[in-house]
Protein backbone atom coordinates (compact mmCIF):
# COMPACT_ATOMS: atom_id res chain seq x y z
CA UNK A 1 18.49 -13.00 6.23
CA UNK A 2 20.35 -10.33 4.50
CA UNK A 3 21.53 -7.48 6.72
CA UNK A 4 19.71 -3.96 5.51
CA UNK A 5 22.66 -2.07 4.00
CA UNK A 6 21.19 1.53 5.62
CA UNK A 7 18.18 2.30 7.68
CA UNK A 8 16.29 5.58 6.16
CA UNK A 9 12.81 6.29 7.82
CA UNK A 10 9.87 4.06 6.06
CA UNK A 11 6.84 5.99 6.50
CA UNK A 12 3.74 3.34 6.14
CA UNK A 13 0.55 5.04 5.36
CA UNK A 14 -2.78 2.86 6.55
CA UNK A 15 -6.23 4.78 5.90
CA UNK A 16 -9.12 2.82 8.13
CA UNK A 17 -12.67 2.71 7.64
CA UNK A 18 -14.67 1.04 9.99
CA UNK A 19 -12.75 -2.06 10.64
CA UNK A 20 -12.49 -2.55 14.11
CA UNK A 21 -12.12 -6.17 13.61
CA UNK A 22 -8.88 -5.93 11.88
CA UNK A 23 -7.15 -3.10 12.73
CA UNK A 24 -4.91 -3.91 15.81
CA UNK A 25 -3.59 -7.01 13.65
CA UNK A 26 -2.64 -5.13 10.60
CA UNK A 27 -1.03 -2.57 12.70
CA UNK A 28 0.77 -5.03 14.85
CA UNK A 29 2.50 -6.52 11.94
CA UNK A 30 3.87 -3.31 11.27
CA UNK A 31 4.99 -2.46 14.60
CA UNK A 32 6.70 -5.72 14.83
CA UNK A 33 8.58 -5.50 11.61
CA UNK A 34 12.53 -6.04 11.66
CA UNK A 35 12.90 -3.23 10.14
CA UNK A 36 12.50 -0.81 13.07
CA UNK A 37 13.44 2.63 11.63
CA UNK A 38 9.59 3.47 10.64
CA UNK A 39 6.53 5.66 11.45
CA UNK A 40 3.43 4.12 11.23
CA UNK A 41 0.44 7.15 10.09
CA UNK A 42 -2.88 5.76 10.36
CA UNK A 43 -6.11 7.80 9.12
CA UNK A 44 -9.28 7.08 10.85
CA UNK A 45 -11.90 8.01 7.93
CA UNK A 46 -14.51 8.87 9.76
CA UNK A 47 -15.60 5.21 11.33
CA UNK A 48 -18.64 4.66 13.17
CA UNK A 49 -17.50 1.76 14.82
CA UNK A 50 -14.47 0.71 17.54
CA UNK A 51 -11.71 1.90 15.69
CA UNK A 52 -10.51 5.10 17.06
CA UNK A 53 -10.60 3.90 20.34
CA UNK A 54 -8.71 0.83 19.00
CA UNK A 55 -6.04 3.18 17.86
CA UNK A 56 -5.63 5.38 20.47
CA UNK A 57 -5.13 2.03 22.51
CA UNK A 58 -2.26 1.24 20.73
CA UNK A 59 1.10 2.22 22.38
CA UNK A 60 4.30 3.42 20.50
CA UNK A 61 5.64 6.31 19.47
CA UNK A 62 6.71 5.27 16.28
CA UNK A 63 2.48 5.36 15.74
CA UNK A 64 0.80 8.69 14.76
CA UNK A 65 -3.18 8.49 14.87
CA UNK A 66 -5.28 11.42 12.83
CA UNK A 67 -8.97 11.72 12.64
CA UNK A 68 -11.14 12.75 9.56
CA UNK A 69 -14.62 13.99 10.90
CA UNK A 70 -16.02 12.48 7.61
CA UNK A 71 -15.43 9.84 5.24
CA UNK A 72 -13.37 11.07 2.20
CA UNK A 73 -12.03 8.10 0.46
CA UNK A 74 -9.10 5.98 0.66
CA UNK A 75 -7.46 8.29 -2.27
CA UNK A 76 -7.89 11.63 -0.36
CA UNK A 77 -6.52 9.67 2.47
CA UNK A 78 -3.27 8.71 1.57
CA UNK A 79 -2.75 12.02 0.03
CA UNK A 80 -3.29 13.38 3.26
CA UNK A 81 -0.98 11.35 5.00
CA UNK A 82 1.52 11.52 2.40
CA UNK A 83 1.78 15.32 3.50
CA UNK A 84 2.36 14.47 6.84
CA UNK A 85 5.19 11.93 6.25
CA UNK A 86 8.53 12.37 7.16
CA UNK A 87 10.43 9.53 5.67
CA UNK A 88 12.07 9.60 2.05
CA UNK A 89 10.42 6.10 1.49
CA UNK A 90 7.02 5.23 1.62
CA UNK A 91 5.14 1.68 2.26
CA UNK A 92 1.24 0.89 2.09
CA UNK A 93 -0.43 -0.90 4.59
CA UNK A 94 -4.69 -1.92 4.63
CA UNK A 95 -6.50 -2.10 7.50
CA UNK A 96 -7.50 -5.93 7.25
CA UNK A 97 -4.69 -7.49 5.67
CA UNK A 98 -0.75 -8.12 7.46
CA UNK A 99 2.67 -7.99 6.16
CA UNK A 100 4.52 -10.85 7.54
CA UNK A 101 7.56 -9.89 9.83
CA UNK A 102 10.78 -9.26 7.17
CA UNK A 103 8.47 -7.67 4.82
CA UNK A 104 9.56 -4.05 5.23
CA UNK A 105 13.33 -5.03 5.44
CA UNK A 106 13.51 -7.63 2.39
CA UNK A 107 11.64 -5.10 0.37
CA UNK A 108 13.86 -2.03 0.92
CA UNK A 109 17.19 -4.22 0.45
CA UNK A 110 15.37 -5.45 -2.74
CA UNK A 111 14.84 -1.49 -3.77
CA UNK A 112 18.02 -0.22 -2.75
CA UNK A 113 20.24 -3.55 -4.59
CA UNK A 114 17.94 -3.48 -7.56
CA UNK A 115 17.95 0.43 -7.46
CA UNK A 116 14.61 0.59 -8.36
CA UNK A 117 11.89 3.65 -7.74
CA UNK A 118 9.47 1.32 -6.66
CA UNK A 119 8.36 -2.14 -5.76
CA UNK A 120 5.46 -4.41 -4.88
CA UNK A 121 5.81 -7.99 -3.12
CA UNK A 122 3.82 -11.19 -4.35
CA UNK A 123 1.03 -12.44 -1.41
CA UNK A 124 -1.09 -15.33 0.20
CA UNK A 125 -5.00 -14.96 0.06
CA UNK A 126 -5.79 -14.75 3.43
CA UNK A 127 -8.03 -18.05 4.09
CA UNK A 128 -6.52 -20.10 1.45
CA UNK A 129 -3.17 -21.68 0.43
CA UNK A 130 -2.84 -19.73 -2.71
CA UNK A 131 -0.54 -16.96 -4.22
CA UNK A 132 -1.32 -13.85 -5.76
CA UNK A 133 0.08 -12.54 -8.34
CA UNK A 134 0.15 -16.10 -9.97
CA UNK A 135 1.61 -15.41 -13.11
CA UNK A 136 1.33 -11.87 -14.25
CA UNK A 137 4.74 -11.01 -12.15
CA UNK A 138 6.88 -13.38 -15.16
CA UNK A 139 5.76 -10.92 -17.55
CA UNK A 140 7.05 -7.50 -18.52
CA UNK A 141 5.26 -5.25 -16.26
CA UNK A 142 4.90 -2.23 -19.39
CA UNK A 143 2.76 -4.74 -21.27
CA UNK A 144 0.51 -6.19 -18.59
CA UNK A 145 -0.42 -2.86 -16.90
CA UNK A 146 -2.03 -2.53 -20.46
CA UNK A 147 -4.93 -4.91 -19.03
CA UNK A 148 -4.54 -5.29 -16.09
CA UNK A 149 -2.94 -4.23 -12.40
CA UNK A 150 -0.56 -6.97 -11.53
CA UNK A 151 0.34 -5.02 -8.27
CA UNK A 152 -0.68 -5.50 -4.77
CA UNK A 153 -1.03 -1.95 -3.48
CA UNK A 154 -0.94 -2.85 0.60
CA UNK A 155 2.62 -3.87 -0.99
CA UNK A 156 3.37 -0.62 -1.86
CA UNK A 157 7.20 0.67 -1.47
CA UNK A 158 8.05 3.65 -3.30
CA UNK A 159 10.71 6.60 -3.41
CA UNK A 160 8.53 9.67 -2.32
CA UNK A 161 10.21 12.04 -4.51
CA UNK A 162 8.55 10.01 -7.00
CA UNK A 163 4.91 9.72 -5.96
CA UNK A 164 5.62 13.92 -5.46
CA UNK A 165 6.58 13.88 -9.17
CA UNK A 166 3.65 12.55 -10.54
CA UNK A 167 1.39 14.66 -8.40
CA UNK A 168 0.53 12.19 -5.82
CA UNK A 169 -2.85 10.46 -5.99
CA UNK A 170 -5.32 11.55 -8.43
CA UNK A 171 -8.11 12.96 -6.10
CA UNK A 172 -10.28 12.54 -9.20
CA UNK A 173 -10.21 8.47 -9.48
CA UNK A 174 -11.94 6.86 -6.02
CA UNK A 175 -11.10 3.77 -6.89
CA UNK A 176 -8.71 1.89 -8.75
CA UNK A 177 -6.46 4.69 -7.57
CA UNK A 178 -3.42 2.11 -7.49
CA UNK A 179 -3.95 1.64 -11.18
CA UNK A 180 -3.71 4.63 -11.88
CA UNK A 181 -0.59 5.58 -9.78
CA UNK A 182 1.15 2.75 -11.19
CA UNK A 183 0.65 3.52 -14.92
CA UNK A 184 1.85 7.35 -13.81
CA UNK A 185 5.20 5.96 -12.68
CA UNK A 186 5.46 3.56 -15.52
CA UNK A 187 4.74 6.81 -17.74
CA UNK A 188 7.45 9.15 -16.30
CA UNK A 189 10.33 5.83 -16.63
CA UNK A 190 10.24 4.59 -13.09
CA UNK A 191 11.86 1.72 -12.44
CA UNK A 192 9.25 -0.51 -10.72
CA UNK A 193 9.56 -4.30 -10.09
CA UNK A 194 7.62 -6.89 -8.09
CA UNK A 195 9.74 -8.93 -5.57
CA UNK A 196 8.39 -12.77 -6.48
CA UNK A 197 8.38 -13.61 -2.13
CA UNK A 198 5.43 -13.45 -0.28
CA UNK A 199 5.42 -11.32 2.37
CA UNK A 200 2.06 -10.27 2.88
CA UNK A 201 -1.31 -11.67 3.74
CA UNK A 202 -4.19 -10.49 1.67
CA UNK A 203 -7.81 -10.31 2.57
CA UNK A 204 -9.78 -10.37 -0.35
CA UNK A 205 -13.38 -10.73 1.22
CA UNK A 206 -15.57 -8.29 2.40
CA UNK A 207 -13.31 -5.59 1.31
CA UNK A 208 -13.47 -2.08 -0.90
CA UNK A 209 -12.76 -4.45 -4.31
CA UNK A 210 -15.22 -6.92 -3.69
CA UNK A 211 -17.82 -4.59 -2.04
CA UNK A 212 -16.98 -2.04 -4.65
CA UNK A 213 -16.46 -4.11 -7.89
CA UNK A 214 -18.50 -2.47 -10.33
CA UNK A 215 -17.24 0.83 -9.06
CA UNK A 216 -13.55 -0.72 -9.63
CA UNK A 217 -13.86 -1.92 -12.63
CA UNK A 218 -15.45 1.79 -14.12
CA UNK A 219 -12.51 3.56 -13.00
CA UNK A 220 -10.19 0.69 -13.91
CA UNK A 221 -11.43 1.38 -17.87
CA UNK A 222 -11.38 4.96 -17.91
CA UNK A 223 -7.69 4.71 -16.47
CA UNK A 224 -7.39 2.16 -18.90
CA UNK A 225 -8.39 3.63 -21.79
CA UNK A 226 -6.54 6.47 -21.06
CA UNK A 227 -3.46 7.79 -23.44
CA UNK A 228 -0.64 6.77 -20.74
């Protein structure tokens, strides 16, 4: 394992809907990350369900727990939280999926050599023996954002000068709000690559884009169709 050249604060931003079932996993594989120099901000979205409680039960002070008295969307959420960071780096995290235990440490030393802006990680479908991306990450990134979002957002590792360049999140898209953030960064010249290890496990069941497909895939055309 390669030795992290400097430690600057990671700040991991997890919204969580009720998913009291997955929570304390996904969170533990963030608090038990080599890289230790993190905060962990979590956004209850207004669950009906276990999780707060789960949260609160959680111990370490690296972990800072807000509460939304209603649901407002993943998108408003990570705005939200994006205010409230403190680190010069951020890192995505969902609720039901885990980042194996170098993830946050492989992937910095992969932004900081490759001086990128940016950068995703390639992932196992949780359940299954298989990959994801399985191709798309081969190609140049300009051209296949054109059809289609070959990043992982829980993957997420990004300079936050430049998310607060582009504006952030665009409140206006509730889903497909990666896609959109990704084509932004492409757009202003970020340098954004996707680092061909797994190091994440990704549910892909019962979640927002299978529950939500149709509502996905209309937001991933207007994006899409957009002039970027």
């Amino acid at each position: 394992m390669n030795k992290v050249i400097k430690t600057p604060l990671i700040s991991v931003l997890l919204s969580v809907y009720n998913d009291d079932e997955n929570i304390k996993k996904s969170i533990d594989s963030i608090l038990s990350q080599s890289y230790k120099n993190i905060e962990v901000l979590v956004i209850d979205d207004g669950s009906t369900d276990k999780t707060y409680k789960i949260l609160n039960g959680i111990k370490d002070i690296r972990l800072k727990i807000f509460r939304n008295k209603e649901n407002l969307g993943l998108t408003k959420c990570l705005n939200i939280l994006i205010k409230k960071s403190q680190g010069q780096i951020l890192a995505r995290q969902d609720s039901d999926d885990i980042s194996l235990p170098t993830r946050l440490e492989l992937q910095y030393n992969f932004l900081h050599k490759s001086q990128l802006d940016a950068c995703t990680t390639r992932a196992f479908i949780k359940n299954t023996k298989k990959s994801i991306p399985r191709f798309s990450h081969l190609l140049p990134l300009n051209f296949v954002i054109k059809y289609k979002n070959p990043f992982i957002h829980g993957t997420l590792m990004v300079k936050k000068s430049a998310v607060l360049n582009i504006g952030m999140y665009d409140e206006n898209i509730k889903y497909a709000q990666d896609y959109k953030l990704f084509k932004e960064l492409l757009k202003e010249n970020y340098k954004i690559k996707i680092l061909k290890t797994r190091l994440y496990v990704l549910n892909m069941e019962n979640n927002i884009s299978s529950l939500k497909k149709e509502d996905q895939q209309n937001f991933f055309r207007k994006i899409q169709k957009e002039n970027l």
